[in-house]
Structures are given as structure tokens and as C-alpha cells.
Protein backbone atom coordinates (compact mmCIF):
# COMPACT_ATOMS: atom_id res chain seq x y z
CA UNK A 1 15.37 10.57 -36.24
CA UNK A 2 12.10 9.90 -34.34
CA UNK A 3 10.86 13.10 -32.56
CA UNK A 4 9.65 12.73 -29.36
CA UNK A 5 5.99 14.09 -27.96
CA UNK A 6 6.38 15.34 -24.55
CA UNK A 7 2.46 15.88 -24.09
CA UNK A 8 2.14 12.21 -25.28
CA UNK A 9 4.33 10.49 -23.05
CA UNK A 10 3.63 12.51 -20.19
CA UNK A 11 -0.29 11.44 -20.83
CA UNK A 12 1.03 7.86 -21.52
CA UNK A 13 3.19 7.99 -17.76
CA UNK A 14 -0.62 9.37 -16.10
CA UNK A 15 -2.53 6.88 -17.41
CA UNK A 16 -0.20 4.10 -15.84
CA UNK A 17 0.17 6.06 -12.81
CA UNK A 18 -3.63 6.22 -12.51
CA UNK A 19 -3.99 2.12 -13.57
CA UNK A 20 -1.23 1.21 -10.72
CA UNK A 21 -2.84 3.66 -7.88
CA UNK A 22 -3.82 1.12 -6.00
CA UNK A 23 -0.20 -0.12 -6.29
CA UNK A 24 1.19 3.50 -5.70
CA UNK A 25 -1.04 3.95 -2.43
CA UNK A 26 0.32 0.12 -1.33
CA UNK A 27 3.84 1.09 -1.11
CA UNK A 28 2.98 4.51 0.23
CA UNK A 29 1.27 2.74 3.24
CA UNK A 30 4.13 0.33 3.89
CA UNK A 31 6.85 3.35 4.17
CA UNK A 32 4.83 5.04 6.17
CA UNK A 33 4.34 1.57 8.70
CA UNK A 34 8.22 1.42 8.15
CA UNK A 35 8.72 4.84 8.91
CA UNK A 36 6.45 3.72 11.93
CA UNK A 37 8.54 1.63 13.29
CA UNK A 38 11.85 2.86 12.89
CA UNK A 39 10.73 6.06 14.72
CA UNK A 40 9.36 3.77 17.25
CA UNK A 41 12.83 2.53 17.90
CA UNK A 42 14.19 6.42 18.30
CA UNK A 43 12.02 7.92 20.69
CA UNK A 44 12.09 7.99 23.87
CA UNK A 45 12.34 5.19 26.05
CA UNK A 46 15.06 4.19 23.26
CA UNK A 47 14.49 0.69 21.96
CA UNK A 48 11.39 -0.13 23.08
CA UNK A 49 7.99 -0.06 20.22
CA UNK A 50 5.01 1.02 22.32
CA UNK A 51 1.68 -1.12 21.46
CA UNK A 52 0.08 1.85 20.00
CA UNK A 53 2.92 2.07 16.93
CA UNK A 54 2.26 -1.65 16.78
CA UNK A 55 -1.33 -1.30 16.35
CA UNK A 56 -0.93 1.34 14.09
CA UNK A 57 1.56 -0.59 11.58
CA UNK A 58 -1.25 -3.42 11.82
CA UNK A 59 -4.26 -1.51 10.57
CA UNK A 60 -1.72 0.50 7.94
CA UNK A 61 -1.38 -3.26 6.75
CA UNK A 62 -4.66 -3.87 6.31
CA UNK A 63 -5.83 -1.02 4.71
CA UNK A 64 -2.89 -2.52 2.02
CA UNK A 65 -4.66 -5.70 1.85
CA UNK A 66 -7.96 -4.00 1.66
CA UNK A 67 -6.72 -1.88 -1.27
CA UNK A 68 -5.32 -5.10 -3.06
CA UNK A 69 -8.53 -6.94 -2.40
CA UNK A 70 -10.67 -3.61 -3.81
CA UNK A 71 -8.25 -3.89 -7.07
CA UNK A 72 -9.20 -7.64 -7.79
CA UNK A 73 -13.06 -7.08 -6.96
CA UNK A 74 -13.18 -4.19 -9.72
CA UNK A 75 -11.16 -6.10 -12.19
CA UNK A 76 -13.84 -8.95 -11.67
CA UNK A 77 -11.07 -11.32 -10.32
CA UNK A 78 -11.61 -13.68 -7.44
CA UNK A 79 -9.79 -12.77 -4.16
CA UNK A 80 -10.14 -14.45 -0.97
CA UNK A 81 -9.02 -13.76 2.60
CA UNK A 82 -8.64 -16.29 5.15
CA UNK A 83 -7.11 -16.29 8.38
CA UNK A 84 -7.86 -19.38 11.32
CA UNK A 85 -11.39 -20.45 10.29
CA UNK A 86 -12.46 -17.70 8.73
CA UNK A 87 -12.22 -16.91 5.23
CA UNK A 88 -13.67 -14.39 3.18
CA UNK A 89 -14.68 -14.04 -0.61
């Protein structure tokens, strides 16, 4: 029977965690945008998302992209952006 090192696979579990933050801190940012906009729906006036919340869920998105875009840059991959005309490299 193998025995199992708990040091070693906890090490092993915070290296990955570490290698995926950008990954970790992506799906952070979209429950809190989620979060967002379900509480936007609660408050009062009931139903109704005030352009502020919306605004808010739009820059949490981008600071997603910008994270994804930050992990491809280190790795040395190529990642471009474009929206409309304008693109980005």
C-alpha cells in the first residue's frame, strides 16, 4: 500500500493554485458581476438594474479580459483584442 504525503500534495495543490491564479481571480470577478446583478434585481425599485450596477458588471468584465490577456503576454503567446475598428495586440 502506497502511503500518502500530505506536505507533498498539499505543495503539489499550491503550485497549481498559484499557475491557475489568473484563472482563480477570473471566476472570482464573474460571481461577483453575477452577484451584481442579481442584487440589482432585489433592491429597491424591485426589477429594475440601475446604470451604475451595469457599468460596474462592464468594467468587472474587463478587468477578466485584461487578466486573460496579462496571462498570454507572460506566457509569450499572442493575444489580440478587437472590437469595431480597433484592434489591439
Amino acid at each position: 500500500m502506497e502511503h500518502f504525503n500530505k506536505k507533498k500534495i498539499m505543495n503539489s495543490a499550491v503550485n497549481y493554485l498559484l499557475k491557475c491564479k489568473y484563472l482563480i481571480i477570473a471566476i472570482v470577478l464573474a460571481l461577483v458581476a453575477i452577484t451584481l446583478i442579481i442584487a440589482g434585481f432585489l433592491v429597491p425599485p424591485l426589477g429594475v438594474i440601475d446604470g451604475s450596477v451595469l457599468t460596474a458588471v462592464g468594467e468587472i468584465v474587463f478587468l477578466v479580459t485584461i487578466f486573460f490577456v496579462w496571462d498570454c503576454v507572460t506566457k509569450g503567446k499572442i493575444a489580440k483584442i478587437k472590437k469595431g475598428d480597433i484592434e489591439a495586440s
